[in-house]
Each structure stands twice: as C-alpha cells, then as structure tokens.
N, C-alpha and C. Protein backbone atom coordinates (compact mmCIF):
# COMPACT_ATOMS: atom_id res chain seq x y z
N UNK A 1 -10.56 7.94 -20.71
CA UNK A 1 -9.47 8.36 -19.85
C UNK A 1 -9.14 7.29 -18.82
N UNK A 2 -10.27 6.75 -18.12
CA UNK A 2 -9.80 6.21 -16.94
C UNK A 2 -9.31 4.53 -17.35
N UNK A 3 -8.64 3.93 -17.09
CA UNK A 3 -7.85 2.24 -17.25
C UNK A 3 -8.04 1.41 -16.15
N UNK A 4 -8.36 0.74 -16.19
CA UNK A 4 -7.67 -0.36 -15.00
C UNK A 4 -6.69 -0.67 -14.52
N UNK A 5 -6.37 -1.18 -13.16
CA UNK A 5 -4.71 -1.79 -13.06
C UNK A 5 -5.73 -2.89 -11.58
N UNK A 6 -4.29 -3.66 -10.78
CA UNK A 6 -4.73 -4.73 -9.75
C UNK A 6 -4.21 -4.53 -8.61
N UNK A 7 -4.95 -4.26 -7.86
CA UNK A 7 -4.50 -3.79 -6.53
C UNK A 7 -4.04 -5.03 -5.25
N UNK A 8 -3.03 -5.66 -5.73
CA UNK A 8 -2.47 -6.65 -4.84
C UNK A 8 -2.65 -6.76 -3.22
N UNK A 9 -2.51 -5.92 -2.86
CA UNK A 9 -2.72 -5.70 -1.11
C UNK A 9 -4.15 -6.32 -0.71
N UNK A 10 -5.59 -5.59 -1.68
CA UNK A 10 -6.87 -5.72 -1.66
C UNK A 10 -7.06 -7.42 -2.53
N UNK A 11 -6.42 -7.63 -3.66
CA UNK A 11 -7.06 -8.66 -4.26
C UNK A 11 -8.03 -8.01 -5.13
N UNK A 12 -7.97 -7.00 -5.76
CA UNK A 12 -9.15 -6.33 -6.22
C UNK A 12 -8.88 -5.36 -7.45
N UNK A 13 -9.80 -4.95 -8.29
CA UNK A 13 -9.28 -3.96 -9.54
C UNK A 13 -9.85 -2.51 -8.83
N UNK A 14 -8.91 -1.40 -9.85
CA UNK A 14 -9.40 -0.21 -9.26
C UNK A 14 -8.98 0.47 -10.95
N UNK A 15 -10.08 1.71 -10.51
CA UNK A 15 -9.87 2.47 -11.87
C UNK A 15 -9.46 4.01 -11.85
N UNK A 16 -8.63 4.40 -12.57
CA UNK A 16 -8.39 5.75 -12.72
C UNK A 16 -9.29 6.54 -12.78
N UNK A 17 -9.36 7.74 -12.16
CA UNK A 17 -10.89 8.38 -12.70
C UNK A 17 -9.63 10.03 -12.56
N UNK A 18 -8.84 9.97 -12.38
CA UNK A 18 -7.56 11.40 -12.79
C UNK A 18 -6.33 10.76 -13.27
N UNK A 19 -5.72 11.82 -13.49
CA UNK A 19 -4.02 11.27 -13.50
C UNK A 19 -3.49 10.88 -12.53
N UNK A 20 -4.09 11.04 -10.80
CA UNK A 20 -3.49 10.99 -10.01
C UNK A 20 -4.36 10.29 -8.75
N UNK A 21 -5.67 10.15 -9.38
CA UNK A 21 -6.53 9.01 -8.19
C UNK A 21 -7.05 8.60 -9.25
N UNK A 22 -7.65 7.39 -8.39
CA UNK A 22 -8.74 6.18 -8.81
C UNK A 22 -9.61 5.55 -7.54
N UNK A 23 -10.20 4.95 -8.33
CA UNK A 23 -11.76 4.47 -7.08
C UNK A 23 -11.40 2.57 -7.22
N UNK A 24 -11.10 1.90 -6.47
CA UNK A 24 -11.59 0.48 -6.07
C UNK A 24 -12.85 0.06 -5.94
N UNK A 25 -12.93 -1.24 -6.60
CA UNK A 25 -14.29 -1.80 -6.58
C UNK A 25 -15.14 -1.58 -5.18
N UNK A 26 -14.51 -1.14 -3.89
CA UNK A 26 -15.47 -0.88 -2.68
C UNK A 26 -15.63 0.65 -2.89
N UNK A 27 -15.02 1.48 -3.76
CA UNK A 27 -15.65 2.65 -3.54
C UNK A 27 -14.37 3.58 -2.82
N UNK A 28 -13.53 2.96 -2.50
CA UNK A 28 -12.58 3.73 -1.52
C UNK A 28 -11.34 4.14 -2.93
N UNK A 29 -11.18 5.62 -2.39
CA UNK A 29 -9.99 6.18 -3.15
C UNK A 29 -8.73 6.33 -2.88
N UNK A 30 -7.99 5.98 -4.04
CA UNK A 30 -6.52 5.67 -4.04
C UNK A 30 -6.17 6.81 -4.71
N UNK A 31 -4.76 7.24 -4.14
CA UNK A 31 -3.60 8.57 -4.97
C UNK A 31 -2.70 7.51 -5.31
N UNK A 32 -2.19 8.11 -6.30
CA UNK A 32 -1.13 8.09 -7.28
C UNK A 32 0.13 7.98 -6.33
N UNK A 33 1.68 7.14 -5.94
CA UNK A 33 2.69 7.68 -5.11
C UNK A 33 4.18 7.55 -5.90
N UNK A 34 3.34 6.18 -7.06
CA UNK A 34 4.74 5.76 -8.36
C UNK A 34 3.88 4.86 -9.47
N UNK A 35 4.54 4.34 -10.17
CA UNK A 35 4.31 3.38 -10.66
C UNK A 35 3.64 1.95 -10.65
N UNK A 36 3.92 1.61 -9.22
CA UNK A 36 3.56 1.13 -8.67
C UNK A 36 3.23 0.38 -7.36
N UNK A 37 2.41 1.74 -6.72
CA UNK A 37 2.20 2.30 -5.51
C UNK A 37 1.30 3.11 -5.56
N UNK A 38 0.34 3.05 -4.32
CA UNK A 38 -0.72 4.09 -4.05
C UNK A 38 -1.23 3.91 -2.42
N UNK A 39 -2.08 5.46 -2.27
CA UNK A 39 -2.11 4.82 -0.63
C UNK A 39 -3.75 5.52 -0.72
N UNK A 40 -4.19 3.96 0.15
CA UNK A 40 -5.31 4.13 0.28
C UNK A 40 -6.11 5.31 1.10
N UNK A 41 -6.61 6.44 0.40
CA UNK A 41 -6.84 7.90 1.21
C UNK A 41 -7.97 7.67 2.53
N UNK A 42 -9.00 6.12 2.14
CA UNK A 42 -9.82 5.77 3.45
C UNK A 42 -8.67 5.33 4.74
N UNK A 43 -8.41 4.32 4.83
CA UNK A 43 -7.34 3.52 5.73
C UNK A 43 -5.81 3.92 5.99
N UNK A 44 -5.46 4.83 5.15
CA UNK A 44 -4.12 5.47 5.42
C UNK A 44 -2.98 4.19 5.10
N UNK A 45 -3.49 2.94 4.25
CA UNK A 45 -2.28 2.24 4.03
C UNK A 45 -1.85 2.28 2.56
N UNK A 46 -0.48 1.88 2.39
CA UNK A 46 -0.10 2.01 1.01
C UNK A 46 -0.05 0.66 0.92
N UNK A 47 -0.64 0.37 -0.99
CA UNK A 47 -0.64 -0.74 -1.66
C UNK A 47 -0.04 -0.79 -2.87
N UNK A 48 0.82 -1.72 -2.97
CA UNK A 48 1.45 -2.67 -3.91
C UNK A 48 0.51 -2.85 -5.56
N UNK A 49 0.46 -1.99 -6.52
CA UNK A 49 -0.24 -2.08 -7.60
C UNK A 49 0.09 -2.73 -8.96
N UNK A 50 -0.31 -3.47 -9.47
CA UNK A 50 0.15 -4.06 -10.72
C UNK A 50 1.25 -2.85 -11.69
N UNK A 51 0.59 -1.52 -11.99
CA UNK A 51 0.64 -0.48 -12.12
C UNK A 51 0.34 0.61 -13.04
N UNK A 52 0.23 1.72 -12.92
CA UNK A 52 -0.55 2.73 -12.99
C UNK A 52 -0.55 3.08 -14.46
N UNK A 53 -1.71 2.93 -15.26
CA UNK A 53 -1.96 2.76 -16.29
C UNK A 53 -1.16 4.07 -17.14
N UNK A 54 -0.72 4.25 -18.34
CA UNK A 54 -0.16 4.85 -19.25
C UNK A 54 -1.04 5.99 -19.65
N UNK A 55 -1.20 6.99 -19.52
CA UNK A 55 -2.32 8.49 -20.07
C UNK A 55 -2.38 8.29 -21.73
N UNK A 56 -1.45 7.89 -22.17
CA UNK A 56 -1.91 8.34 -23.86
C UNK A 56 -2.75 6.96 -24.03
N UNK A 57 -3.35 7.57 -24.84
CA UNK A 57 -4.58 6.67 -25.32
C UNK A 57 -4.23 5.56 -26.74
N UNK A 58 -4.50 4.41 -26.64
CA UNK A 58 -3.93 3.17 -27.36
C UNK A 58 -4.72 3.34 -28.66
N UNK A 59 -5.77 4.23 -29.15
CA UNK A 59 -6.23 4.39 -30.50
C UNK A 59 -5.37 5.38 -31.52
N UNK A 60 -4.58 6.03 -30.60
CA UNK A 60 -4.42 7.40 -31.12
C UNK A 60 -3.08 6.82 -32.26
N UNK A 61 -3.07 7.76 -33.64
CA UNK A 61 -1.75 7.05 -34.80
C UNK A 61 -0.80 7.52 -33.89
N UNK A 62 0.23 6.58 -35.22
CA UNK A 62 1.71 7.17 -34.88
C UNK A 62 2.17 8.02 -35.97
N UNK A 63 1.41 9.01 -36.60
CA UNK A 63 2.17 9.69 -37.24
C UNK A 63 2.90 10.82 -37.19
C-alpha cells in the first residue's frame, strides 16, 4: 500500500502509510491537502511534494 514521494521543503522522502497521511524519514506526520501538497501535522507548515503517490497498485492486469 504505502509508496514513496520527495518532500521538497524538508529535502527528504516520506511514505504513505493511508490514503491520506504518511510518516517522513524524522518520524513526523504529514496529511494529504492535493497532489502536491501536505502539511506537516508536527510544525503546522505546508510542504511542496514531488507528489502523492497513485492507490492502484502497478502489479495489478489490465484486463
């Protein structure tokens, strides 16, 4: 479930762990606000994200 994306503001990767948060390599959690955007729920700032990984899963067919 969970993907990666790059959290520009930090310099740093963070990972999905819902559809709608993820955890940064320090541990601090980010919400979901767009595409690409999230606000940091420790520090109260919003960051600039590569962006927010796609839910369907890249194994699954196309039939």
């Amino acid at each position: 479930m969970g993907k990666d994306f790059f959290d520009y503001d930090d310099g740093a990767f963070a990972h999905t762990i819902s559809d709608n948060m993820a955890m940064d390599s320090d541990g601090n959690f980010l919400m979901r606000m767009g595409d690409n955007m999230v606000i940091d729920m420790d520090a109260g700032e919003v960051h600039m994200i590569s962006g927010w990984p796609n839910d369907e899963s890249d194994d699954e067919d196309d039939d």
